[in-house]
C-alpha atoms as a PDB file:
ATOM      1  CA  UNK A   1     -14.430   7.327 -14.399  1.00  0.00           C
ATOM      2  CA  UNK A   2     -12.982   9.922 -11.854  1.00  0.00           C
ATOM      3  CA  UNK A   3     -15.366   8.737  -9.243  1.00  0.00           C
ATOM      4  CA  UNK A   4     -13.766   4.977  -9.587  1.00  0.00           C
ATOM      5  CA  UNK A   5     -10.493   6.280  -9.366  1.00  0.00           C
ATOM      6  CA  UNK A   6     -11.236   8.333  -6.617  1.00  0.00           C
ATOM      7  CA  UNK A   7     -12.737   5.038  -4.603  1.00  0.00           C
ATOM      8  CA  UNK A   8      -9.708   3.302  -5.796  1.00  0.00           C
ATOM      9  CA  UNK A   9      -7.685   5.715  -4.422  1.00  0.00           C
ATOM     10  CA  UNK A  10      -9.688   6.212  -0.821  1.00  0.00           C
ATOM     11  CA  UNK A  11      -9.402   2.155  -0.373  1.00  0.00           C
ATOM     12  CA  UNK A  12      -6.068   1.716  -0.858  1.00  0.00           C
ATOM     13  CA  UNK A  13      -5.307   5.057   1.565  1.00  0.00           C
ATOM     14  CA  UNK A  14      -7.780   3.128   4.231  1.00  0.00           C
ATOM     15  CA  UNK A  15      -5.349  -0.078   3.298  1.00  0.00           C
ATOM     16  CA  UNK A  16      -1.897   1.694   4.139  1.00  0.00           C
ATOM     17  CA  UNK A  17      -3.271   3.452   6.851  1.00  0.00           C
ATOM     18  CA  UNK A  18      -4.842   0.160   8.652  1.00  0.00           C
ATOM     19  CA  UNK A  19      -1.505  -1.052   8.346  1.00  0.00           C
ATOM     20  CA  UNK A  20       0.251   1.676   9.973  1.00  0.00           C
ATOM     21  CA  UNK A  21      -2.460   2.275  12.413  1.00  0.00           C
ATOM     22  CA  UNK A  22      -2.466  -1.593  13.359  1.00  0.00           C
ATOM     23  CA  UNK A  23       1.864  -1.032  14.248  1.00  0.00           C
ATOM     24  CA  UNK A  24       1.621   1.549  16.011  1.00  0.00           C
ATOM     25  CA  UNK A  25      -0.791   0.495  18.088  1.00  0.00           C
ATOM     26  CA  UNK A  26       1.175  -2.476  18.686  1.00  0.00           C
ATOM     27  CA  UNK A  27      -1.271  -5.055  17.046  1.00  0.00           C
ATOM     28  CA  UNK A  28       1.080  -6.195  13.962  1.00  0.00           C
ATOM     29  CA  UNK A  29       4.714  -5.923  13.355  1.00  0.00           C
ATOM     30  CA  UNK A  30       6.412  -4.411  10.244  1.00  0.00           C
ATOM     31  CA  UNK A  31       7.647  -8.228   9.720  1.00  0.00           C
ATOM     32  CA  UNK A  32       4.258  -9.196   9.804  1.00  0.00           C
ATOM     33  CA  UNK A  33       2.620 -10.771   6.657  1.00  0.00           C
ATOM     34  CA  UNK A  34      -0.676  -8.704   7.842  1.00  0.00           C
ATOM     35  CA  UNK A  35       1.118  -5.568   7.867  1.00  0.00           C
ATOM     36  CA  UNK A  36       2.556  -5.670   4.313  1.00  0.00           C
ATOM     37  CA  UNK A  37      -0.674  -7.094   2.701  1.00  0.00           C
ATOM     38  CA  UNK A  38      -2.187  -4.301   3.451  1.00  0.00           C
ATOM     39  CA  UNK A  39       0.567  -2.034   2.395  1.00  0.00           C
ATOM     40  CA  UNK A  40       1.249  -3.524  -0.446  1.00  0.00           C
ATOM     41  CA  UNK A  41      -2.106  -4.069  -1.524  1.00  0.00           C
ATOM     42  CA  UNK A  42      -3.355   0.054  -0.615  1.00  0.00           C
ATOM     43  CA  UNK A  43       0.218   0.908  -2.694  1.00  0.00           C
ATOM     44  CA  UNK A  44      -0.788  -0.777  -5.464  1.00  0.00           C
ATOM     45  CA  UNK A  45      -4.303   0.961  -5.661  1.00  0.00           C
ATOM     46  CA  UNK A  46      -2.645   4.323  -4.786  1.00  0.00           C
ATOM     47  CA  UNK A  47      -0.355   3.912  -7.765  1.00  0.00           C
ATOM     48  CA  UNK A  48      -3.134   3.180 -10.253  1.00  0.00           C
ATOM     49  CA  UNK A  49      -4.580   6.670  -8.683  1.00  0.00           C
ATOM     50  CA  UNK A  50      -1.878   8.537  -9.280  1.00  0.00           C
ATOM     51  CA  UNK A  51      -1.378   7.155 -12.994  1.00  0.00           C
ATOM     52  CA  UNK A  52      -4.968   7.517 -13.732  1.00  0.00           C
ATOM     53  CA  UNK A  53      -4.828  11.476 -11.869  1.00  0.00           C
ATOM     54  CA  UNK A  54      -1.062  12.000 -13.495  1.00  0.00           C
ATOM     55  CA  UNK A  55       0.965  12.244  -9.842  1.00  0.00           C
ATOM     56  CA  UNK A  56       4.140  11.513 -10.984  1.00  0.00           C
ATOM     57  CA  UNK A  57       5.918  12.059  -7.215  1.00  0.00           C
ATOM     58  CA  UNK A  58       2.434  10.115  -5.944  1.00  0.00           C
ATOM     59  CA  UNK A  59       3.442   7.672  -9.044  1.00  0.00           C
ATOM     60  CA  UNK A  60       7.026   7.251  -7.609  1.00  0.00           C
ATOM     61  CA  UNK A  61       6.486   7.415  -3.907  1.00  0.00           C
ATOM     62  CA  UNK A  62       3.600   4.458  -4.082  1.00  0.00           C
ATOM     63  CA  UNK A  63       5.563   2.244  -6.718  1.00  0.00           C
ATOM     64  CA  UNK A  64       8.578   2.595  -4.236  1.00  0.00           C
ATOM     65  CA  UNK A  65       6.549   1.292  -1.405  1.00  0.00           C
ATOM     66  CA  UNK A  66       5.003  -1.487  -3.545  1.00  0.00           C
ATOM     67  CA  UNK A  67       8.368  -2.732  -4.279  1.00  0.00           C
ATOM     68  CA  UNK A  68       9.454  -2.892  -0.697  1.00  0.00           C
ATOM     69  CA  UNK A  69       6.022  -4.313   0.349  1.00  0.00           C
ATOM     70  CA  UNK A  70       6.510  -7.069  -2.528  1.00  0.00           C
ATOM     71  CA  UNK A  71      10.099  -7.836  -1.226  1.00  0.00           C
ATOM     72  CA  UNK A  72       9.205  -8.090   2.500  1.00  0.00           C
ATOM     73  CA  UNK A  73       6.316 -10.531   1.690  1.00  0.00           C
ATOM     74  CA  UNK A  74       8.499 -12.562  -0.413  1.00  0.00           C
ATOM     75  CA  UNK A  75      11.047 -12.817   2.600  1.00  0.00           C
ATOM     76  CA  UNK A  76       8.065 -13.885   4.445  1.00  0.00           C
ATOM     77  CA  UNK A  77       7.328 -16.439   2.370  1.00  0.00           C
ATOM     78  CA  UNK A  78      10.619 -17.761   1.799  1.00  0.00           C
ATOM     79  CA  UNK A  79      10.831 -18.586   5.904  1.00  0.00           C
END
């Protein structure tokens, strides 16, 4: 089961860091719906590696940017 949550884990760091990657290189905006997909949806797999592993400040850190990923896509979506 480690090895899952270990994939889990690696995916949703490739998904945050696409994101980032993709704004700094000037491809997406942080307003864009792109952008926090992919942060939202590589948050939510790093939080369920860190509950699985037990990182609580990985727990906290990830939840915090799932929560801010959730509310800028549902600004999107309310334009």
């Amino acid at each position: 089961m480690d090895f899952i949550f270990q994939l889990i884990g690696i995916f949703g760091a490739a998904f945050v860091l696409i994101g980032f990657s993709m704004m700094k290189f000037g491809k997406w905006k942080n307003e864009d719906l792109y952008y926090n997909l992919a942060n939202g949806f590589g948050s939510i797999l790093l939080v369920l590696n860190a509950f699985y592993f037990k990182n609580i400040a990985f727990f906290i850190l990830n939840t915090f940017w799932t929560v801010l990923s959730i509310k800028d896509i549902v600004k999107l979506y309310k334009k």
